[in-house]
Protein backbone atom coordinates (compact mmCIF):
# COMPACT_ATOMS: atom_id res chain seq x y z
CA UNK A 1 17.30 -0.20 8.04
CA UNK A 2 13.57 -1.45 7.90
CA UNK A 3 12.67 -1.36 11.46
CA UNK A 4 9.69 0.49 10.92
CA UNK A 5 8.73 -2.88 8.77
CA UNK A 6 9.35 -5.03 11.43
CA UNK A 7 7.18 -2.87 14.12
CA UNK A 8 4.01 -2.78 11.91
CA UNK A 9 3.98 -6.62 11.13
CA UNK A 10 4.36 -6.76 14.99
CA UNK A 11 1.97 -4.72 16.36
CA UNK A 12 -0.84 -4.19 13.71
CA UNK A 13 -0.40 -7.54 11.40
CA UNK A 14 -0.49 -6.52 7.86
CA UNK A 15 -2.34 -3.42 6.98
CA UNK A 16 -5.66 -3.94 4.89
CA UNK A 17 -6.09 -2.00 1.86
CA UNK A 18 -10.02 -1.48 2.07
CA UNK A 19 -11.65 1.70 0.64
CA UNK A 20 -15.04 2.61 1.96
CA UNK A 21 -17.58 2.76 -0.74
CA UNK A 22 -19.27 7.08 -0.82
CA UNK A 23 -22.64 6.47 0.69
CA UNK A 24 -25.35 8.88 2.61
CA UNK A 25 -24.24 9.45 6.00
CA UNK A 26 -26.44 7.69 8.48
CA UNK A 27 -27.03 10.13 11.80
CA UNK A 28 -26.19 8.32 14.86
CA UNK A 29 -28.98 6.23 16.36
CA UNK A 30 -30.62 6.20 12.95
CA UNK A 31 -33.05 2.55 12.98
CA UNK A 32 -31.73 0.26 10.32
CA UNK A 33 -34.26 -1.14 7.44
CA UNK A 34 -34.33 -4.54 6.04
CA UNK A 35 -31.06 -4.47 3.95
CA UNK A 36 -28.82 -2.14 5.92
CA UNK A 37 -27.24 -2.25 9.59
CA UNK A 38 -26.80 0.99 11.77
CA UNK A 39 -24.40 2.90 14.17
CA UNK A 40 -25.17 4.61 17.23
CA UNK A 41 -22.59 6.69 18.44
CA UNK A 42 -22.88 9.56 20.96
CA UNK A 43 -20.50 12.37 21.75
CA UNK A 44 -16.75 11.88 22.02
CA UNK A 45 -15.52 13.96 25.02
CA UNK A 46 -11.64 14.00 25.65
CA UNK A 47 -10.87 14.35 28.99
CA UNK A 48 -7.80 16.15 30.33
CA UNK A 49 -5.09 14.16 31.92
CA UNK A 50 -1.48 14.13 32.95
CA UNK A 51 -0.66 13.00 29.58
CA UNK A 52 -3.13 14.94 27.34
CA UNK A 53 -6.46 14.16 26.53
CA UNK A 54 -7.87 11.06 26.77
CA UNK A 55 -11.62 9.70 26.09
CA UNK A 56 -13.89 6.99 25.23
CA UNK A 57 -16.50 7.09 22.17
CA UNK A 58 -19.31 4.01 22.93
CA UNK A 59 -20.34 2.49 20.06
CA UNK A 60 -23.60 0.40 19.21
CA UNK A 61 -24.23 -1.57 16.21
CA UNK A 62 -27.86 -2.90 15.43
CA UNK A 63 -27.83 -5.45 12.29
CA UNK A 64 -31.69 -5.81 11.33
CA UNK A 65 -30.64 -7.73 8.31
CA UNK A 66 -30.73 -11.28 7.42
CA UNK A 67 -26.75 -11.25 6.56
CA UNK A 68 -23.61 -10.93 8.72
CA UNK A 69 -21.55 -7.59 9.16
CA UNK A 70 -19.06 -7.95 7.32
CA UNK A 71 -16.55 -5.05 8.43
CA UNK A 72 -17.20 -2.59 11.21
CA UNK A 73 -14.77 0.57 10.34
CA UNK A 74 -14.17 3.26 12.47
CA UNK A 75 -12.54 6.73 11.88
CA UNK A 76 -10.18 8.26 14.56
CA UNK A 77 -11.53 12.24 14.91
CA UNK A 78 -7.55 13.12 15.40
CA UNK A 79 -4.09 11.79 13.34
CA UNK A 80 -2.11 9.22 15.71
CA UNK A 81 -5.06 9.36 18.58
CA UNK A 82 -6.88 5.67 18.08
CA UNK A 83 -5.78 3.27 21.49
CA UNK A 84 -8.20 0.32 20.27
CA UNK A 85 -11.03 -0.71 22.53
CA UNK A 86 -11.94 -1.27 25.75
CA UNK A 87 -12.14 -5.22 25.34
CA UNK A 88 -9.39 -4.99 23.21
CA UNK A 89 -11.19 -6.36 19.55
CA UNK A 90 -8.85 -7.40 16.84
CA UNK A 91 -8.56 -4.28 14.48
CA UNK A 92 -6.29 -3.42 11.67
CA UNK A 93 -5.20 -0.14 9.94
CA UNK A 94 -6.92 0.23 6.69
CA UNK A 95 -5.66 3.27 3.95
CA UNK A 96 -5.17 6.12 6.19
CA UNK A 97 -6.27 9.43 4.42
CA UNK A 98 -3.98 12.77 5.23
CA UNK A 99 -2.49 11.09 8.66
CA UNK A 100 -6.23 9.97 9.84
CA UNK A 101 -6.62 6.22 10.10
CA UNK A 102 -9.47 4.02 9.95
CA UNK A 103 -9.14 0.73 12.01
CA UNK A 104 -11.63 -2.56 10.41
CA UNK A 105 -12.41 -4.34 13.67
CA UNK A 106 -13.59 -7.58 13.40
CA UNK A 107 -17.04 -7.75 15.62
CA UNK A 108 -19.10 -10.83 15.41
CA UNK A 109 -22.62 -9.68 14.59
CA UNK A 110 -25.06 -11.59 12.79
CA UNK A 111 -28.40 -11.50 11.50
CA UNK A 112 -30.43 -9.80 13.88
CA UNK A 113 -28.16 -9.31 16.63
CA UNK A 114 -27.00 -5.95 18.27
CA UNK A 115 -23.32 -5.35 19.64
CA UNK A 116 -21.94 -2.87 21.83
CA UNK A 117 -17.94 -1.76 21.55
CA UNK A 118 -16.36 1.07 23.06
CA UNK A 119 -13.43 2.81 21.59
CA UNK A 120 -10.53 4.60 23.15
CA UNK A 121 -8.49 7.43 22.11
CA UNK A 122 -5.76 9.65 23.60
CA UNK A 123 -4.13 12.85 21.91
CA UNK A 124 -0.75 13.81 23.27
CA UNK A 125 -1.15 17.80 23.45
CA UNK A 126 -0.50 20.14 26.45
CA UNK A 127 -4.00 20.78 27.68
CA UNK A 128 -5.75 24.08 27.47
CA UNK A 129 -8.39 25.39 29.89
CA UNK A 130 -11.02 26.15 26.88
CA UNK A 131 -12.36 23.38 24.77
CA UNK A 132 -11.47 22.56 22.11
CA UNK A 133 -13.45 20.28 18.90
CA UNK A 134 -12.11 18.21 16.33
CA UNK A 135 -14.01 17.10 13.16
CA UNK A 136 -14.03 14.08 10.87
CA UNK A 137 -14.60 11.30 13.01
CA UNK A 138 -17.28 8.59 11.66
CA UNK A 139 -18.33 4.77 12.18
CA UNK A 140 -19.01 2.95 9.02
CA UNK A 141 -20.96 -0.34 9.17
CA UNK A 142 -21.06 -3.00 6.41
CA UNK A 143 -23.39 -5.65 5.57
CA UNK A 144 -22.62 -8.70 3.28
CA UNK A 145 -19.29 -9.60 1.55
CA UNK A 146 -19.50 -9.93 -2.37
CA UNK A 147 -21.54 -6.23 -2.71
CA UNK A 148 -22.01 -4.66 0.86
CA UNK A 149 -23.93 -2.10 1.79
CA UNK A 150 -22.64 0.49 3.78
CA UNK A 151 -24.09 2.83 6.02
CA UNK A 152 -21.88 5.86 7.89
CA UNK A 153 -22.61 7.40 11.12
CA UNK A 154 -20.43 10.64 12.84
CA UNK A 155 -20.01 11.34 16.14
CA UNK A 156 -18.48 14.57 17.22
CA UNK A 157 -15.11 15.40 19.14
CA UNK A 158 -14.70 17.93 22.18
CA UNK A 159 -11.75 18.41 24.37
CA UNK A 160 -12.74 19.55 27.73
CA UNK A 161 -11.07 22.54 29.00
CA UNK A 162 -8.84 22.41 32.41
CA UNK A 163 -11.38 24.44 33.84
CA UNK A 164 -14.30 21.86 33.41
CA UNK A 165 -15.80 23.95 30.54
CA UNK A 166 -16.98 22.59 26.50
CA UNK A 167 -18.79 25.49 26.00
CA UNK A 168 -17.57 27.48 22.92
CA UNK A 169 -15.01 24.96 21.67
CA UNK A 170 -11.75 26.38 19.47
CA UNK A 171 -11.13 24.33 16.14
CA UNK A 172 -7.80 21.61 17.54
CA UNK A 173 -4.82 21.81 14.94
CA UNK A 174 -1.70 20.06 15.43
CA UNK A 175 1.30 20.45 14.45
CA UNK A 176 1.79 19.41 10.85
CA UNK A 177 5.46 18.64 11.16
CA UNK A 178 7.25 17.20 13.85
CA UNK A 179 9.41 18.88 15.88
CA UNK A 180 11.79 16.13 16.97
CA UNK A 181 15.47 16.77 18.42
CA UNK A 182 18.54 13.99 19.70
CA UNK A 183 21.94 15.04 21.94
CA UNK A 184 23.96 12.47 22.52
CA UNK A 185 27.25 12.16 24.61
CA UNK A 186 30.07 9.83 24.48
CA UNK A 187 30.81 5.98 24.48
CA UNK A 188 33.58 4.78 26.48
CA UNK A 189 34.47 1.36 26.28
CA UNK A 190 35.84 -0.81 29.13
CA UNK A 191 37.56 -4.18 28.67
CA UNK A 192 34.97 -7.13 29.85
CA UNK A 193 35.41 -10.11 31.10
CA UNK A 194 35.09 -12.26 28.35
CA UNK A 195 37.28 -9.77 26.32
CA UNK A 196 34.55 -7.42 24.40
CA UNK A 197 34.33 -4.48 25.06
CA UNK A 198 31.16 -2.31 26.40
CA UNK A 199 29.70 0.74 27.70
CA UNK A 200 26.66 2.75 27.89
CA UNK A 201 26.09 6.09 25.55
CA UNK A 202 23.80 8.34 27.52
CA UNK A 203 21.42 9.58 24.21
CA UNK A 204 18.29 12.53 25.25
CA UNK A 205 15.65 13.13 22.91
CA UNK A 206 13.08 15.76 22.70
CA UNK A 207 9.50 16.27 21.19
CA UNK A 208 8.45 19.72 21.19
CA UNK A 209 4.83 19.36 18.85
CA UNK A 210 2.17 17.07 18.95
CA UNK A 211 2.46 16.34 15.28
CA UNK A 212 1.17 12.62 14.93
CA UNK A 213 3.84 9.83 14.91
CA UNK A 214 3.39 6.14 16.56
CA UNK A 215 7.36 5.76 18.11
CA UNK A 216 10.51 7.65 17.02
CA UNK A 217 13.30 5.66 15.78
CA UNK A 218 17.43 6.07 15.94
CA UNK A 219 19.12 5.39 12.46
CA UNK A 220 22.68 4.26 13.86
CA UNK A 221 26.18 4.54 11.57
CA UNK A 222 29.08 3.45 13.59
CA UNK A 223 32.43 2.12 12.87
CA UNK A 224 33.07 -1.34 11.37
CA UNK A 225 33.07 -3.99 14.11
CA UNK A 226 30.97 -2.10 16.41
CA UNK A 227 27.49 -3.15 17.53
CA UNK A 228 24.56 -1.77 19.66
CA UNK A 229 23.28 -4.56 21.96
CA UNK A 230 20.22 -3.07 24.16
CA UNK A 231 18.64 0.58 25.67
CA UNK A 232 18.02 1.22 28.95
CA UNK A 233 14.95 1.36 29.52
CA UNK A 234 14.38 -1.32 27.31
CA UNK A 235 12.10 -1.72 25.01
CA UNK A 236 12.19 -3.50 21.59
CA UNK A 237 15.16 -5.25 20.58
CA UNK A 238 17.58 -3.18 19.60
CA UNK A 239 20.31 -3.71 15.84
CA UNK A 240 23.57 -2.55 14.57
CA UNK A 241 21.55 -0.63 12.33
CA UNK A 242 19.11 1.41 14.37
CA UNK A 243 16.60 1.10 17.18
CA UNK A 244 13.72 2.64 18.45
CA UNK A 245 13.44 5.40 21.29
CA UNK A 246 12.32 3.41 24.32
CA UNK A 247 9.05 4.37 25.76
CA UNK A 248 6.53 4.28 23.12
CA UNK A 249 4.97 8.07 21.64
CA UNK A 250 5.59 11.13 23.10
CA UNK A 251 3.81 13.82 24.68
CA UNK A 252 4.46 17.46 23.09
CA UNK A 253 7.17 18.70 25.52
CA UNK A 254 8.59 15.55 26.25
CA UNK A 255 12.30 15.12 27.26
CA UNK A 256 13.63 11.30 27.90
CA UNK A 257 16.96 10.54 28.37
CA UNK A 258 18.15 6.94 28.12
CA UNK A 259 21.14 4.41 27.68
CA UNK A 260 22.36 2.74 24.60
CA UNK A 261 25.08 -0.51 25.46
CA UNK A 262 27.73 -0.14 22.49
CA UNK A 263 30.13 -2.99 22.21
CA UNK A 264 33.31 -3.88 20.30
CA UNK A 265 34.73 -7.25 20.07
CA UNK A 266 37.57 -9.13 22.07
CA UNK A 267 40.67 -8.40 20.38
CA UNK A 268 39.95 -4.53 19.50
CA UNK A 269 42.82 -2.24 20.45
CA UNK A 270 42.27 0.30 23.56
CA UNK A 271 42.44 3.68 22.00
CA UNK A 272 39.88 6.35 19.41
CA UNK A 273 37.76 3.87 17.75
CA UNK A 274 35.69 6.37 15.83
CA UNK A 275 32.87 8.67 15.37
CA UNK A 276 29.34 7.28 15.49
CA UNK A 277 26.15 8.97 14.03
CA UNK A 278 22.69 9.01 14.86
CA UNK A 279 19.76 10.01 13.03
CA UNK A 280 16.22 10.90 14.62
CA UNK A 281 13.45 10.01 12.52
CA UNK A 282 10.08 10.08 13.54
CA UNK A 283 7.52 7.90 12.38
CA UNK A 284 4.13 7.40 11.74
CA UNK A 285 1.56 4.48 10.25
CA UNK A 286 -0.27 7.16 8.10
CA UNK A 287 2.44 8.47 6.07
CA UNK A 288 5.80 9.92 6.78
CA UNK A 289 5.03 13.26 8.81
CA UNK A 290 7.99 15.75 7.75
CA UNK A 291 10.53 17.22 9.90
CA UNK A 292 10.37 21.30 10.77
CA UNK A 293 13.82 20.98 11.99
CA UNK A 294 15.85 18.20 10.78
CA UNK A 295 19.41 19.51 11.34
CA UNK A 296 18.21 18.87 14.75
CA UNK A 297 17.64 15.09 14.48
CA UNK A 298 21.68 14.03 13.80
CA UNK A 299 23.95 13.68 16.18
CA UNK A 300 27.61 12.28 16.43
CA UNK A 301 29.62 10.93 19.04
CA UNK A 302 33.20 9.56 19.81
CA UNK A 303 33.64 6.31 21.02
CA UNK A 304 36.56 5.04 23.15
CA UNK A 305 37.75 2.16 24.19
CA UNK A 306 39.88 2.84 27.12
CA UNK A 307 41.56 0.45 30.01
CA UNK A 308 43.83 -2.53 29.97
């Protein structure tokens, strides 16, 4: 099954392969000189929320030069936490390095112009009531296309503490394996109208970590002639094969339970038509993210067709 294939070309387009050239870092609001463009970045503060942390990073680009930018790259401080920008600019994955990503966003600045974009990002751990900081993140700015020049600028990372405090801020480490489990009950089959034959599997999966992943998808076995049709929720469309856990990433301690239609075709005798087997695999743009407890991510399940 390549549905993680299919999601990517989706929702990113395909990923650029673009390496950052080693260059000075630039300290943010540094002015620009004649051959180089600059980034201005402030603080990044993560925000507690109902669903983690969540913040905003503004970003300001000043292009002195007498050429275009050429690619505006910016580093998320924390694996699996970039949620684009606020106007939504068109930016793609480049070569993600140990689970952090860098997103190219495509900014129309020209010669002499200034540009103002603000970035989003959300991490999906329980919050804490001391802060917390997280290192690494940077904007990278480059000028011209055949031999840019590149100039860096990084920003810092602090996640507010439930009690209003950043004051003192503990080093944030997640998880470096995902903690991922799936439970699944039974399908029973009733005859429909047209003949088939359908009904819903009741399927619960859990996410005890925050170990960074973008969706976690179901790797489906079942007997021959069988078929899996939809989820409910739903979400994205759903094969024979496999499909993906409705609802998008999850927060560490998330528990969602959901439906999955199996179906047999007109003609199949009432009665045991098998075992099924599903397999929880978590995934993630940077890299695959292993598994701390994968006897935990397969389940099986009988399916029966029963009625007249």
């Amino acid at each position: 099954m390549v549905i993680a294939t299919r999601i990517t070309t989706g929702a990113l387009g395909a990923a650029l392969v673009l390496l950052v050239p080693a260059t000075p870092a630039v300290s943010a609001g540094a002015t620009g000189t004649s051959d180089s463009a600059t980034a201005t970045v402030g603080r990044l503060v993560l925000e507690p929320s109902s669903r983690g942390y969540q913040g905003e990073l503004p970003v300001t680009i000043t292009n002195p030069t007498d050429s275009y930018v050429s690619h505006v790259l910016i580093t998320e401080p924390v694996a699996g936490s970039w949620r684009g920008t606020t106007s939504d600019e068109f930016c793609l994955v480049t070569v993600p390095k140990q689970f952090v990503r860098t997103f190219d966003c495509a900014l129309p600045i020209g010669p002499g112009e200034t540009y103002s974009v603000t970035a989003r990002f959300e991490v999906l751990t329980r919050t804490r009531p001391y802060a917390m900081s997280a290192g690494g993140g940077q904007v990278a700015v480059q000028v011209g296309y055949d031999s840019p020049t590149t100039t860096t600028a990084a920003y810092r990372t602090v996640f507010r503490g439930t009690t209003g405090s950043l004051r003192h801020p503990r080093p944030y480490e997640p998880d470096a394996s995902t903690r991922a489990s799936i439970a699944v009950g039974e399908a029973r089959l009733t005859r429909q109208a047209d003949g088939r034959w359908a009904g819903w599997l009741p399927v619960t999966v859990r996410y005890r970590g925050d170990a960074p992943h973008s969706h976690l998808e179901v790797r489906a076995a079942l007997p021959a002639g069988l078929d899996m049709e939809a989820t409910d929720p739903a979400d994205l469309p759903v094969f024979a094969t496999g499909f993906v856990v409705p609802g998008g990433r999850f927060m560490a301690g998330e528990v969602r339970t959901f439906r999955v239609l199996v179906t047999a075709p007109a003609g199949t005798a009432p009665g045991t038509l098998g075992t099924g087997e599903f397999v929880l695999a978590p995934w993630y743009e940077g890299g695959d993210v292993p598994e701390a407890t994968p006897r935990d991510n397969v389940a099986t399940f009988p399916i029966e067709a029963s009625g007249s």
